[in-house]
C-alpha atoms as a PDB file:
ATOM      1  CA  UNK A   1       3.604  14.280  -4.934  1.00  0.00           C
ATOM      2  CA  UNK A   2       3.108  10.925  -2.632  1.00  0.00           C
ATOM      3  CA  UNK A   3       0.028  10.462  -0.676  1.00  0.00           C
ATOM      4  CA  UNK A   4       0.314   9.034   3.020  1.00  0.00           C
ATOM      5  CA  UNK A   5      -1.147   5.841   1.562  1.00  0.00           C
ATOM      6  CA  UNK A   6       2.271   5.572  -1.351  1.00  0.00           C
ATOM      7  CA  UNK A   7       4.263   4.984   2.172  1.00  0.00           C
ATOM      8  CA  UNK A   8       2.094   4.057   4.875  1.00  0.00           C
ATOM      9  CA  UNK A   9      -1.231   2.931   5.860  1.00  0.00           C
ATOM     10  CA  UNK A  10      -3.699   4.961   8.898  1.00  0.00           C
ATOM     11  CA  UNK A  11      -3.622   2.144  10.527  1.00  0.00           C
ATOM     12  CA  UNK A  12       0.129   1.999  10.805  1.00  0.00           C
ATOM     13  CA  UNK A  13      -0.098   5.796  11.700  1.00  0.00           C
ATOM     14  CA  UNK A  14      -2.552   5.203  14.218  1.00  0.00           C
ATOM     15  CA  UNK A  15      -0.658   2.223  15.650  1.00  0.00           C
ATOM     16  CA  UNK A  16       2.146   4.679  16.232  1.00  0.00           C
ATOM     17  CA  UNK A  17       0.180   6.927  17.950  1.00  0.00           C
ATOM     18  CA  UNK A  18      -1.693   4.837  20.307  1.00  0.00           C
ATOM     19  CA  UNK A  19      -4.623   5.674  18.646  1.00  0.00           C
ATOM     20  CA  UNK A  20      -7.718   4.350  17.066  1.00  0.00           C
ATOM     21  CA  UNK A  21     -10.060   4.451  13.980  1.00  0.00           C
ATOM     22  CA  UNK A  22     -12.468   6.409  16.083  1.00  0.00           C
ATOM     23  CA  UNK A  23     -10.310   8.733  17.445  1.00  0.00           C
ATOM     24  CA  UNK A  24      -8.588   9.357  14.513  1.00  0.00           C
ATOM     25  CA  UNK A  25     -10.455   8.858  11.304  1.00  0.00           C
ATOM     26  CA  UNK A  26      -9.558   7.945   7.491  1.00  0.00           C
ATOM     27  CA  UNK A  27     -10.991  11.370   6.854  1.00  0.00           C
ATOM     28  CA  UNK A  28      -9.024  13.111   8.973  1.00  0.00           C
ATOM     29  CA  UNK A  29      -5.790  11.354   7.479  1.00  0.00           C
ATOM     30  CA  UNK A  30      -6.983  12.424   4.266  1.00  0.00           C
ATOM     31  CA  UNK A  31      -7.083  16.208   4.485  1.00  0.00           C
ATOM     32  CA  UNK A  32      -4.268  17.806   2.329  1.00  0.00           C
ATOM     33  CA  UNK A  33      -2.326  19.550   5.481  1.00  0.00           C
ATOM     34  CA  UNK A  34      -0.468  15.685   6.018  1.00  0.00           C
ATOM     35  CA  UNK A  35      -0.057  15.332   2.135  1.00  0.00           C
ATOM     36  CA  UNK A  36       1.821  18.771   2.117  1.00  0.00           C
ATOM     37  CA  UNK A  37       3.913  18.307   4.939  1.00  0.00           C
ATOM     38  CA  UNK A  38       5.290  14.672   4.440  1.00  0.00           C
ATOM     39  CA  UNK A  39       6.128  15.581   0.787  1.00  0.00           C
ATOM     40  CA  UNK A  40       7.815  18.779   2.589  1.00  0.00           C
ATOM     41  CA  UNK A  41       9.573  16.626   5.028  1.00  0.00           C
ATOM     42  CA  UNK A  42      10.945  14.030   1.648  1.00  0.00           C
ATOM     43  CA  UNK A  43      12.040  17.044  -0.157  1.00  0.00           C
ATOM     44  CA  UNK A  44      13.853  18.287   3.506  1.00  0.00           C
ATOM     45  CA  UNK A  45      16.119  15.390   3.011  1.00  0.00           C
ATOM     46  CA  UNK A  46      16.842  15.214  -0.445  1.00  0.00           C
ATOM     47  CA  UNK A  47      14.974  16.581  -3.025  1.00  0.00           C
ATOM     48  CA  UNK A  48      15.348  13.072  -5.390  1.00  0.00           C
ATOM     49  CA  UNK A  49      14.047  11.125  -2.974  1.00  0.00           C
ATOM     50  CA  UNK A  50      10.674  11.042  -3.950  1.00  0.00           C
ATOM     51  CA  UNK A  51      11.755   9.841  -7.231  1.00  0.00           C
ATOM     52  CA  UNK A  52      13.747   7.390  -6.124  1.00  0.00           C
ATOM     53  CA  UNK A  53      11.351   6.091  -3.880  1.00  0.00           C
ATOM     54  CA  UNK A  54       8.653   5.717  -6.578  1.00  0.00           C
ATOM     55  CA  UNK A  55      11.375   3.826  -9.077  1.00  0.00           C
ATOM     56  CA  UNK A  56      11.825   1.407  -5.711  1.00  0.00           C
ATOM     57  CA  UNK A  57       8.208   0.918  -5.094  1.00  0.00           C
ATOM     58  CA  UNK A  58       7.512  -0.259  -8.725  1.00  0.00           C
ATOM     59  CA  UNK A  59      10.067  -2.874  -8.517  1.00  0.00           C
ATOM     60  CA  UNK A  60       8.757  -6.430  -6.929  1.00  0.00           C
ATOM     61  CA  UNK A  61      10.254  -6.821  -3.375  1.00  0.00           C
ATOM     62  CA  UNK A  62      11.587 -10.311  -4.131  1.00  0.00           C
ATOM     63  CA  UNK A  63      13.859  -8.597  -7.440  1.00  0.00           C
ATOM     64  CA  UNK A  64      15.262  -5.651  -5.172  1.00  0.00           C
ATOM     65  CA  UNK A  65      18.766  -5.568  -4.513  1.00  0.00           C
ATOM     66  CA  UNK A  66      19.429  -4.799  -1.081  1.00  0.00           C
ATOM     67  CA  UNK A  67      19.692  -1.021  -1.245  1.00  0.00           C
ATOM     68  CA  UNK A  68      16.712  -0.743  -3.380  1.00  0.00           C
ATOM     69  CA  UNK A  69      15.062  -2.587   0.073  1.00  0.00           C
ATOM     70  CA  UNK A  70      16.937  -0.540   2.331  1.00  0.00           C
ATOM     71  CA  UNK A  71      16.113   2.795   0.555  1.00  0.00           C
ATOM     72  CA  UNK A  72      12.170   1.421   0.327  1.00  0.00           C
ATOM     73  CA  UNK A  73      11.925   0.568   3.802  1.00  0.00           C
ATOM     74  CA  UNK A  74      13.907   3.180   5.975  1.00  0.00           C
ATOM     75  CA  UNK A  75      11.414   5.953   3.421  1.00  0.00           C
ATOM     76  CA  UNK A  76       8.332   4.124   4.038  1.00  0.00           C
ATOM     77  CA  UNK A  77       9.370   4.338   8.302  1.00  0.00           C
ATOM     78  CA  UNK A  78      10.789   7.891   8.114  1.00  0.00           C
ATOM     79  CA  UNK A  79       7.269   8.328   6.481  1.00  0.00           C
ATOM     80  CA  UNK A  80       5.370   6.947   8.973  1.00  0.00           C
ATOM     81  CA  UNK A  81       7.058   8.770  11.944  1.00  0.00           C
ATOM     82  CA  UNK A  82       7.026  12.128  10.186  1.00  0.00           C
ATOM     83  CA  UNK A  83       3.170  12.225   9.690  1.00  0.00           C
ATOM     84  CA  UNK A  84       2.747  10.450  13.643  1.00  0.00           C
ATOM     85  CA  UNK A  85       5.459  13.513  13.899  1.00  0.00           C
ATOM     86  CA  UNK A  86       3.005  16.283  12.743  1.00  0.00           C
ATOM     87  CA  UNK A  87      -0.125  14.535  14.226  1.00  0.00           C
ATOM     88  CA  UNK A  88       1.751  15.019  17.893  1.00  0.00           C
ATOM     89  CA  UNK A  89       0.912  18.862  18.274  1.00  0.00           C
ATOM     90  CA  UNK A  90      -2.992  17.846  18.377  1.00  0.00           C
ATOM     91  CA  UNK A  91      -2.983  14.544  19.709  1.00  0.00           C
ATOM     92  CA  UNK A  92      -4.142  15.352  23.190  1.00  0.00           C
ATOM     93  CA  UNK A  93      -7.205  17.291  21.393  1.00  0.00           C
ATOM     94  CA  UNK A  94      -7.948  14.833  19.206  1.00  0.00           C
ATOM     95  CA  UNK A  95      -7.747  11.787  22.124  1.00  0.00           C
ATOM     96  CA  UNK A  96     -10.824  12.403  24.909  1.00  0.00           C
ATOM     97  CA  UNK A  97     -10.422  10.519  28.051  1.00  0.00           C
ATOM     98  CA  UNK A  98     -13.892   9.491  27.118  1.00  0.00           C
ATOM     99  CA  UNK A  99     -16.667   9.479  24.827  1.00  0.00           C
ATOM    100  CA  UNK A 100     -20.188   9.105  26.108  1.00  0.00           C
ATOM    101  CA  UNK A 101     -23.180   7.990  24.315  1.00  0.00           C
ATOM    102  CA  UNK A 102     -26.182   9.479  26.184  1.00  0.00           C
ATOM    103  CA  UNK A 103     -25.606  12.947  24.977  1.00  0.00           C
ATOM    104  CA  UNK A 104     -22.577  13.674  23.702  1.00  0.00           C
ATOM    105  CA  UNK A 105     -20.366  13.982  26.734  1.00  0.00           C
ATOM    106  CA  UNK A 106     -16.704  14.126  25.422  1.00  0.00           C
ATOM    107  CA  UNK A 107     -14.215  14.469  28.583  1.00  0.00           C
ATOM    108  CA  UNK A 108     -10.334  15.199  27.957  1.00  0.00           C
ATOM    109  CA  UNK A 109      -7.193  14.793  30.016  1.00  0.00           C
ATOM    110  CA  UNK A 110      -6.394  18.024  32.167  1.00  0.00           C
ATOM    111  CA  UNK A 111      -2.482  16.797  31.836  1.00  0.00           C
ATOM    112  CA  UNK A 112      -0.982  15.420  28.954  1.00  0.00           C
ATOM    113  CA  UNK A 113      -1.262  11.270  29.372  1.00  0.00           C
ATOM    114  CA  UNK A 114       0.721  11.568  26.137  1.00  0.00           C
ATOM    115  CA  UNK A 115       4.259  12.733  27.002  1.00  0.00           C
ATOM    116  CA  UNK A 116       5.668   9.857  26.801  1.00  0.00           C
ATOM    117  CA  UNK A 117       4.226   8.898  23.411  1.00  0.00           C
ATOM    118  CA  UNK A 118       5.295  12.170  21.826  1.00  0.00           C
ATOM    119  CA  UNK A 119       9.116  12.182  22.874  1.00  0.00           C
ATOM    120  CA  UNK A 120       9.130   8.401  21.650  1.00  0.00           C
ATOM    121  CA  UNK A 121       7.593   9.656  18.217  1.00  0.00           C
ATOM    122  CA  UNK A 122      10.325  12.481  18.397  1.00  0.00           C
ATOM    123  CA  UNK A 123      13.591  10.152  19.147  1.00  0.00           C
ATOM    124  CA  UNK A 124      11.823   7.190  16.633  1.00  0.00           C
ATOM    125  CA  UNK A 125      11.440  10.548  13.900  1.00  0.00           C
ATOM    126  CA  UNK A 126      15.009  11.427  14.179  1.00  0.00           C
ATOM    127  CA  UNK A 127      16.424   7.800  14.460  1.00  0.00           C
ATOM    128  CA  UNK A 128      14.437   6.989  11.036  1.00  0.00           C
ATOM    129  CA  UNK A 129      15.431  10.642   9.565  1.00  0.00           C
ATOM    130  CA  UNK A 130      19.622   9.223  10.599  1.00  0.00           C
ATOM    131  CA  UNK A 131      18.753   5.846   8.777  1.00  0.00           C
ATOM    132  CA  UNK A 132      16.926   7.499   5.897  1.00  0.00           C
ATOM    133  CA  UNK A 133      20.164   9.702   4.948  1.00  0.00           C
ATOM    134  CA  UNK A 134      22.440   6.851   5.633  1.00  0.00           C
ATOM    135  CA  UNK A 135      20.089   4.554   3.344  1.00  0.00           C
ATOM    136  CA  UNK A 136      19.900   7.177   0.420  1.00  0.00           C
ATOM    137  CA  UNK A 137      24.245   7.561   0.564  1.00  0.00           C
ATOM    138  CA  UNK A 138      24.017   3.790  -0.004  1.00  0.00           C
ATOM    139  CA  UNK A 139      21.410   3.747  -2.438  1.00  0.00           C
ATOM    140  CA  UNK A 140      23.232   6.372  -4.330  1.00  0.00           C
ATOM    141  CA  UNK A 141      26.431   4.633  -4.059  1.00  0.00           C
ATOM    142  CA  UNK A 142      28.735   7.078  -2.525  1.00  0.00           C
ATOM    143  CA  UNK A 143      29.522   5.125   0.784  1.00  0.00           C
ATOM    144  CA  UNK A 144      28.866   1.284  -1.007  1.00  0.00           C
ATOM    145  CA  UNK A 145      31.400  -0.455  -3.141  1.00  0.00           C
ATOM    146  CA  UNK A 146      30.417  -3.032  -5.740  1.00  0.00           C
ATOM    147  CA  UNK A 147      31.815  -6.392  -5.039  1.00  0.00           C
ATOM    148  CA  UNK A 148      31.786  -8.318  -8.617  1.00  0.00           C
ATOM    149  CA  UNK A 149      32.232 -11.334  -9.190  1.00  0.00           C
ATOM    150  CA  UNK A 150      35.714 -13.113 -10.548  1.00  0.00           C
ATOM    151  CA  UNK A 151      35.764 -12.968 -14.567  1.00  0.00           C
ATOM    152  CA  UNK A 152      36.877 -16.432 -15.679  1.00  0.00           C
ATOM    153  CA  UNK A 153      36.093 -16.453 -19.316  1.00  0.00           C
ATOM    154  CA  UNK A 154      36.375 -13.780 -21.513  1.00  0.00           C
ATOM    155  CA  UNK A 155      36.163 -12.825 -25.839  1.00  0.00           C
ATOM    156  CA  UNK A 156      39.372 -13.383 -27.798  1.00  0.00           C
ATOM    157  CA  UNK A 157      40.381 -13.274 -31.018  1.00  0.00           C
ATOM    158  CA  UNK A 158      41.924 -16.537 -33.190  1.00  0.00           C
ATOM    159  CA  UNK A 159      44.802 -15.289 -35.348  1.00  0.00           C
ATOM    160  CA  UNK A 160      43.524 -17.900 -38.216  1.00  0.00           C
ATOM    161  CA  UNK A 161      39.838 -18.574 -39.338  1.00  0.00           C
ATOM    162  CA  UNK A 162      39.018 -21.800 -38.931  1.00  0.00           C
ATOM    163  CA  UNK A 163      37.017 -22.318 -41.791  1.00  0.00           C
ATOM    164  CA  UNK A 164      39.839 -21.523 -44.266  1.00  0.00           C
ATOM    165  CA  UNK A 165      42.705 -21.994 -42.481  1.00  0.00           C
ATOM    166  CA  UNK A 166      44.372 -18.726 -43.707  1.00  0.00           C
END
């Protein structure tokens, strides 16, 4: 099973979010419950992906071809958005309005601040979920054809051997 970290970083999550590291901590990140469901969310869409993925991921960026890149890429965004995705339903609880030093006043938003950012995740989820799909037909050939290359020399036989002549 892939950890956040095999497709994204926190930081990239928390960028996504609005967020920041004290907010939203490593730890937090960490606990099993966004393990489970992104590897839930991979299998959703096709239950090879996570294979594929890993194959992609092993393979140095620069010797891809450009559906290994697609495939790595659109995962590693669907990724990203699914675990922002799942981290929506407590972000308002998770975000105070303000942290106080003195003794440990916390104050949170009476209205959600954070519509906006959680139908963006949403339409960003499903555009990267449309791109995923569309990057795994491609990467598993059924929509790409294979352009190769003109085949200007080729093995024959000689009807005499030319060391004896016969």
């Amino acid at each position: 099973m892939l950890k956040v970290t095999d497709v994204s970083t926190f930081a990239e999550i928390r960028a996504a979010l609005g967020i920041d590291d004290v907010e939203l901590p490593d730890n937090v990140l960490e606990l099993e419950m966004y393990r489970l469901n992104l590897n839930a969310e991979i299998q959703a869409v096709d239950s090879t992906l996570e294979a594929k993925f890993v194959v992609v991921k092993d393979i140095v960026e620069a010797s891809r071809t450009t559906d290994q890149q697609g495939l790595f890429i659109a995962t590693s965004l669907f990724a990203l958005y699914a675990v922002a995705l799942h981290l929506t339903e407590s972000l308002p609880i998770f975000s105070p309005k303000t942290i106080s030093d003195g003794k440990a006043n916390i104050s949170r938003y009476s209205d959600s601040p954070y519509k906006e950012t959680i139908a963006a995740i949403k339409a960003r989820y499903a555009a990267r979920k449309t791109a995923l799909e569309e990057a795994l037909a491609t990467y598993d050939g059924t929509t790409a054809t294979a352009a190769g290359l003109p085949n200007y020399m080729g093995v024959s036989t000689l009807e005499t051997d030319p060391v004896t002549g016969l």
